[in-house]
C-alpha atoms as a PDB file:
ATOM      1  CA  UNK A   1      49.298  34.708   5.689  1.00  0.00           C
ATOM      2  CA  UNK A   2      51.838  32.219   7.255  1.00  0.00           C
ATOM      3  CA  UNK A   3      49.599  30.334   8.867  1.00  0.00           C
ATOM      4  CA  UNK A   4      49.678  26.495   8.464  1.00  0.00           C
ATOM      5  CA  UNK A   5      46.582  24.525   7.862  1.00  0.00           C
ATOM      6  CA  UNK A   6      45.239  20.850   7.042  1.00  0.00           C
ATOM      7  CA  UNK A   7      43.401  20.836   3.803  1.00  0.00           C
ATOM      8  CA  UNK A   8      42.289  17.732   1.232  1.00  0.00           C
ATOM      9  CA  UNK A   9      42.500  17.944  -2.414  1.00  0.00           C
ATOM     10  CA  UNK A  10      39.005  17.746  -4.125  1.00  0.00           C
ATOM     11  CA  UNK A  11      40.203  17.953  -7.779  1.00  0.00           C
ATOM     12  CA  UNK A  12      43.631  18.668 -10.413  1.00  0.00           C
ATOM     13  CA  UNK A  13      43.559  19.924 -13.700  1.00  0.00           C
ATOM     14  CA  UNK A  14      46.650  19.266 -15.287  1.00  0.00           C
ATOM     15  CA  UNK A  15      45.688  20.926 -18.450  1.00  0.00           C
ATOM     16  CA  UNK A  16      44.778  24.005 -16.858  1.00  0.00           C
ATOM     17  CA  UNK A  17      47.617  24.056 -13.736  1.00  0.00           C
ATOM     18  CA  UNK A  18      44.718  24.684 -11.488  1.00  0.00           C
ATOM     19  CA  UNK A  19      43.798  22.288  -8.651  1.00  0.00           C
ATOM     20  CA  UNK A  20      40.923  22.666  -5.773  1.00  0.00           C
ATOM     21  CA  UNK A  21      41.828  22.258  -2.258  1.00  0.00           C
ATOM     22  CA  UNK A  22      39.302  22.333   0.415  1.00  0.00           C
ATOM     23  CA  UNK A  23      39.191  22.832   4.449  1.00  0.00           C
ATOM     24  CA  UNK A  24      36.073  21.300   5.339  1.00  0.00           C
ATOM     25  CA  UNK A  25      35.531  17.052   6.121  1.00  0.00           C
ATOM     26  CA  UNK A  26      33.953  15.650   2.980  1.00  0.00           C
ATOM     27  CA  UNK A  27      30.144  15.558   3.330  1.00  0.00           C
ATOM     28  CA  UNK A  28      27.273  13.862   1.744  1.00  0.00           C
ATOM     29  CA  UNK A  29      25.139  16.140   0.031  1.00  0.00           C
ATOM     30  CA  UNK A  30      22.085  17.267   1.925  1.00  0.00           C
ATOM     31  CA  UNK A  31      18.370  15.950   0.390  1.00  0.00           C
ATOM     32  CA  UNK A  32      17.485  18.807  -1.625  1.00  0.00           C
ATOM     33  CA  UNK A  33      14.207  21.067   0.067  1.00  0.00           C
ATOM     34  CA  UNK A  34      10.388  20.331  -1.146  1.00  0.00           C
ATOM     35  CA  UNK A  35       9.969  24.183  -2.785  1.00  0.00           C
ATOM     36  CA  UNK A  36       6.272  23.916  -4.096  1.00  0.00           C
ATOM     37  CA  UNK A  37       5.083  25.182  -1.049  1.00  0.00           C
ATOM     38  CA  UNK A  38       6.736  28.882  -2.362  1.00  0.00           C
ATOM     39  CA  UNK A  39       5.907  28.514  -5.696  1.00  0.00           C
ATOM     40  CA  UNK A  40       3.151  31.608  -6.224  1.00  0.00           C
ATOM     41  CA  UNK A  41       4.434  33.850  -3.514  1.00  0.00           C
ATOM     42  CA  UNK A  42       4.507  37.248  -4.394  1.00  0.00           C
ATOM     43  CA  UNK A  43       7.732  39.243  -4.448  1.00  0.00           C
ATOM     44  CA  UNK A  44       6.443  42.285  -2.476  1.00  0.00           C
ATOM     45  CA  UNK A  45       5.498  39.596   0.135  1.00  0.00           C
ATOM     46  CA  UNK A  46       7.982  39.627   3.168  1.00  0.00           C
ATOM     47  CA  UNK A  47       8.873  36.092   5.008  1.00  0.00           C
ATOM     48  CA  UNK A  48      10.442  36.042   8.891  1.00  0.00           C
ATOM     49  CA  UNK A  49      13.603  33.758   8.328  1.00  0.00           C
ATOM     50  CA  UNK A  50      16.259  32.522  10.391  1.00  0.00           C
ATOM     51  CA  UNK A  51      20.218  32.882   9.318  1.00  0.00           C
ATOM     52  CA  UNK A  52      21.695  29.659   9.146  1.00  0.00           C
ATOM     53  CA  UNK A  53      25.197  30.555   7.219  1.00  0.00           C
ATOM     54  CA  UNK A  54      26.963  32.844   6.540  1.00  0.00           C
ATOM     55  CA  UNK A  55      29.561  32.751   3.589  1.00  0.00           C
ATOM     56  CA  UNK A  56      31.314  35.184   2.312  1.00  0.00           C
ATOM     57  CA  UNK A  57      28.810  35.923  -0.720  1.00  0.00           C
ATOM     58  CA  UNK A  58      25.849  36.431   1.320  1.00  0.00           C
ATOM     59  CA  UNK A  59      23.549  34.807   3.572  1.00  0.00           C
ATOM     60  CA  UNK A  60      21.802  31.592   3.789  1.00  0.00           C
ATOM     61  CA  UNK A  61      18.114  31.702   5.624  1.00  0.00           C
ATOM     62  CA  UNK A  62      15.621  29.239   6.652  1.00  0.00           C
ATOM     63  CA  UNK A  63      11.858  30.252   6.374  1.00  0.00           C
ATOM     64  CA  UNK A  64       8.742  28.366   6.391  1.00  0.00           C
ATOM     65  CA  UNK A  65       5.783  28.718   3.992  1.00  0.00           C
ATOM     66  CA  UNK A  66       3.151  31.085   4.966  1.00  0.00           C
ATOM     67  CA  UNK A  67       0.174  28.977   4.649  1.00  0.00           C
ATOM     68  CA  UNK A  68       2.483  25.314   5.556  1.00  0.00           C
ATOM     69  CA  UNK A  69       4.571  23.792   7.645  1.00  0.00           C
ATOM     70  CA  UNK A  70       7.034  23.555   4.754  1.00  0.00           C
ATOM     71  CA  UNK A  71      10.586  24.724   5.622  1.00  0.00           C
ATOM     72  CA  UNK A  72      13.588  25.746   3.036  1.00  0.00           C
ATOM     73  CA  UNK A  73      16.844  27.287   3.436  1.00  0.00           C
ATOM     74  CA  UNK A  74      17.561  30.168   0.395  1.00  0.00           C
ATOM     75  CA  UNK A  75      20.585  32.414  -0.295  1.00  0.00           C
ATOM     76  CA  UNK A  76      20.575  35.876  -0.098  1.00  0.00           C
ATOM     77  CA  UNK A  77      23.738  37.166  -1.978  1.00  0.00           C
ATOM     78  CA  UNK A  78      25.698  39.738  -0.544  1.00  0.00           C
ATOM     79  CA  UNK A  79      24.169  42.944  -2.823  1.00  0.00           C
ATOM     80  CA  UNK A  80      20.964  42.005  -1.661  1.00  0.00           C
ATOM     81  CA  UNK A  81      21.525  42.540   2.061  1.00  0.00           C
ATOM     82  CA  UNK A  82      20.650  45.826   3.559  1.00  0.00           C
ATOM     83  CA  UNK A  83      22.482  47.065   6.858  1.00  0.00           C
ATOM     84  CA  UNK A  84      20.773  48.135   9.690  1.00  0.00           C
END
């Protein structure tokens, strides 16, 4: 609290009196990841990953395909992290 930062507004809603202000440069959005090589995977079947994020909500993890070469990144949201 106090502190003094550089932000950019991304969008104002008069009507509602709320407007959006964000931190971070403005981005193009990422090509979205090929997922049909995870289509069929069982849900009791466990996947190595690798944590690329970490937001407030949970986790974001990269992990390839068992049987490809096919990478994709996936959220894990916060209640369905387990410590330890």
């Amino acid at each position: 609290i106090g502190q003094e930062v550089q932000v950019r507004v991304t969008s104002v809603d008069v009507g509602t009196g709320k407007m959006s202000l964000s931190m971070k440069e403005e981005s193009q959005p990422r090509e979205p990841d090929d997922l049909s090589a995870f289509e069929g995977i069982a849900s009791d079947q466990w996947l190595t990953g690798k944590v690329v994020g970490t937001p407030q909500f949970g986790a974001f993890v990269e992990v390839t395909a068992p049987d490809r070469n096919a990478k994709a990144q996936g959220l894990v949201h916060i209640t369905q992290i387990q410590d330890g």
